[in-house]
Protein backbone atom coordinates (compact mmCIF):
# COMPACT_ATOMS: atom_id res chain seq x y z
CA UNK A 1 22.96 12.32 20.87
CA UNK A 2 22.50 15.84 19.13
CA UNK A 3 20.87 18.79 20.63
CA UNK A 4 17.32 19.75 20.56
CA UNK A 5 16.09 23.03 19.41
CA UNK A 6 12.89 24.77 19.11
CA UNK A 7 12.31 24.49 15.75
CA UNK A 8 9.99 27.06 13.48
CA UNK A 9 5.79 26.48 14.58
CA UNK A 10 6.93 24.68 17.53
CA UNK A 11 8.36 21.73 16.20
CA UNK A 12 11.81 20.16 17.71
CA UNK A 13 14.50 19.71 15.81
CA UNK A 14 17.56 17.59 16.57
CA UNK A 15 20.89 19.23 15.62
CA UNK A 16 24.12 16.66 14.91
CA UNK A 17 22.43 12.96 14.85
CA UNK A 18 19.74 10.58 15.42
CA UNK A 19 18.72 8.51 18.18
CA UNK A 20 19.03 4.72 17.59
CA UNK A 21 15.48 4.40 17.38
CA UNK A 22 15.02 7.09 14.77
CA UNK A 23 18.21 5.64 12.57
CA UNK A 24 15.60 2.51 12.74
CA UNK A 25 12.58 3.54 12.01
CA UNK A 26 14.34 5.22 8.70
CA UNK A 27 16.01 2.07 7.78
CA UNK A 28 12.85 0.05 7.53
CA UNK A 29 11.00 3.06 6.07
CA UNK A 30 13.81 2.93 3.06
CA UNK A 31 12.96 -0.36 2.61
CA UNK A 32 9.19 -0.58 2.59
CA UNK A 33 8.24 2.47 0.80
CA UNK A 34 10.12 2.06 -2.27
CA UNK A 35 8.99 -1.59 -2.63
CA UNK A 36 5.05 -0.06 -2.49
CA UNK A 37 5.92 2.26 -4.95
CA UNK A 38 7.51 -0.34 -7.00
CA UNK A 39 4.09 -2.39 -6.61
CA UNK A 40 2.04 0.76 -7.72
CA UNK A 41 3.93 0.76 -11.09
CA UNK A 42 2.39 -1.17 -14.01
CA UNK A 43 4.91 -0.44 -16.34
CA UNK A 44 8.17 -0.44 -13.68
CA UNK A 45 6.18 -4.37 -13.21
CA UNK A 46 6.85 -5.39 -16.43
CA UNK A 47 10.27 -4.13 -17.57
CA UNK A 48 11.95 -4.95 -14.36
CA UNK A 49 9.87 -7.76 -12.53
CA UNK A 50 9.73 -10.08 -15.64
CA UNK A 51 13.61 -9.35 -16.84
CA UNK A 52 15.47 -12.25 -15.29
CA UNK A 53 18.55 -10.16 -15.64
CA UNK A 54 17.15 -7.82 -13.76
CA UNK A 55 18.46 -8.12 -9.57
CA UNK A 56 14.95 -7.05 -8.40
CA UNK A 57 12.58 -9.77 -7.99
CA UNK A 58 9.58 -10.69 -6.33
CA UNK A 59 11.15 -12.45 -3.48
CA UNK A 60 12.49 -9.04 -2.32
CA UNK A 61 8.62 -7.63 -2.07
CA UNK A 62 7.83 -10.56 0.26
CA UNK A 63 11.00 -10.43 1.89
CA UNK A 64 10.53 -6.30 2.69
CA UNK A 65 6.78 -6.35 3.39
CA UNK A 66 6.39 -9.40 5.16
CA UNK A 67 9.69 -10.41 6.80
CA UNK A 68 12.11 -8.14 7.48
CA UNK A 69 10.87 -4.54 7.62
CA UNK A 70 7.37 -5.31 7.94
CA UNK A 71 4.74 -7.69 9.15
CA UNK A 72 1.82 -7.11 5.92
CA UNK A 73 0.13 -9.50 8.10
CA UNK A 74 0.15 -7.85 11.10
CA UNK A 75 0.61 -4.36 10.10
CA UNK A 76 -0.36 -2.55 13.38
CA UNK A 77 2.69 -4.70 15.22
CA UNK A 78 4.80 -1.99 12.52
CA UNK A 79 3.09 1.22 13.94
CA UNK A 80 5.55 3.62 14.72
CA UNK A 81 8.65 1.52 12.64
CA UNK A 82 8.15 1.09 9.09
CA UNK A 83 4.70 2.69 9.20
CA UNK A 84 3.67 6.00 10.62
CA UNK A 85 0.29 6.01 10.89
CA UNK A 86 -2.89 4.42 11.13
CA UNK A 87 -3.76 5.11 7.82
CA UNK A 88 -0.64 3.38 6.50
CA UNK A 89 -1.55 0.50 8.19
CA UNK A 90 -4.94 0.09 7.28
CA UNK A 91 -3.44 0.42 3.53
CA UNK A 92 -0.57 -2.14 4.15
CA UNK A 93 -3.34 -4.38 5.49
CA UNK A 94 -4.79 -4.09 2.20
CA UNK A 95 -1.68 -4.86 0.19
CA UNK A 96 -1.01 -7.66 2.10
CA UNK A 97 -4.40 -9.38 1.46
CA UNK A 98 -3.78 -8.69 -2.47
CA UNK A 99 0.02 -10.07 -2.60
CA UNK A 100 -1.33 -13.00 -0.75
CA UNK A 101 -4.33 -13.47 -2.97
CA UNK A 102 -1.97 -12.87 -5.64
CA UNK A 103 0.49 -15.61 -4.97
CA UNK A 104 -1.81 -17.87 -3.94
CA UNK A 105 -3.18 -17.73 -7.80
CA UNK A 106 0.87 -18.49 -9.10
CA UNK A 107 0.97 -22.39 -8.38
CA UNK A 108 4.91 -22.11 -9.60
CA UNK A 109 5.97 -19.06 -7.62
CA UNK A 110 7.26 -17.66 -10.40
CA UNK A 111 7.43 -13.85 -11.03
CA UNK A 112 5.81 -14.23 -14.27
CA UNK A 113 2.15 -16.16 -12.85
């Protein structure tokens, strides 16, 4: 554990590490934020989503937001982890209704419906 300093308008700062929770909380943020930004992205959609060459699918969205670093379901269970406030989780709430709207219009399951 590093030491804590008074940092500039009273914040703390932490000085040679993290705490395990914090290493946590930033390993399910790395996850979930670039996968909304992804989702916000028309164009980054259709060059990467629909090129079955391409690694990145729609499994990993589902996978990110609803299984492993996040709960779109339940957002406010990810209060504090993957989302920081209640805001966020109000908008992942949102997301989540859409993606399941979404894929309950794709019959298939394919990235393409």
């Amino acid at each position: 554990m590093g030491k804590l300093l008074r940092g500039s308008r009273s914040r703390i700062v932490r000085v040679g590490g993290v705490s395990e929770g914090e290493r946590r909380i930033a390993n399910h943020r790395v996850h979930v934020v670039p996968v909304v930004l992804a989702l916000a992205n028309p164009s980054w959609q259709r060059d990467v989503r629909l090129d079955s060459s391409v690694f990145e699918n729609l499994d990993h969205v589902f996978h990110a937001l609803f299984d492993d670093f996040c709960d779109a379901d339940e957002p406010e269970r990810c209060l504090g982890i993957s989302l920081r406030t209640a805001e966020e989780v109000a908008l992942m709430r949102e997301l989540g209704v859409a993606i399941s709207a979404a894929g309950g219009e794709a019959p298939g399951g394919t990235d393409v419906e």
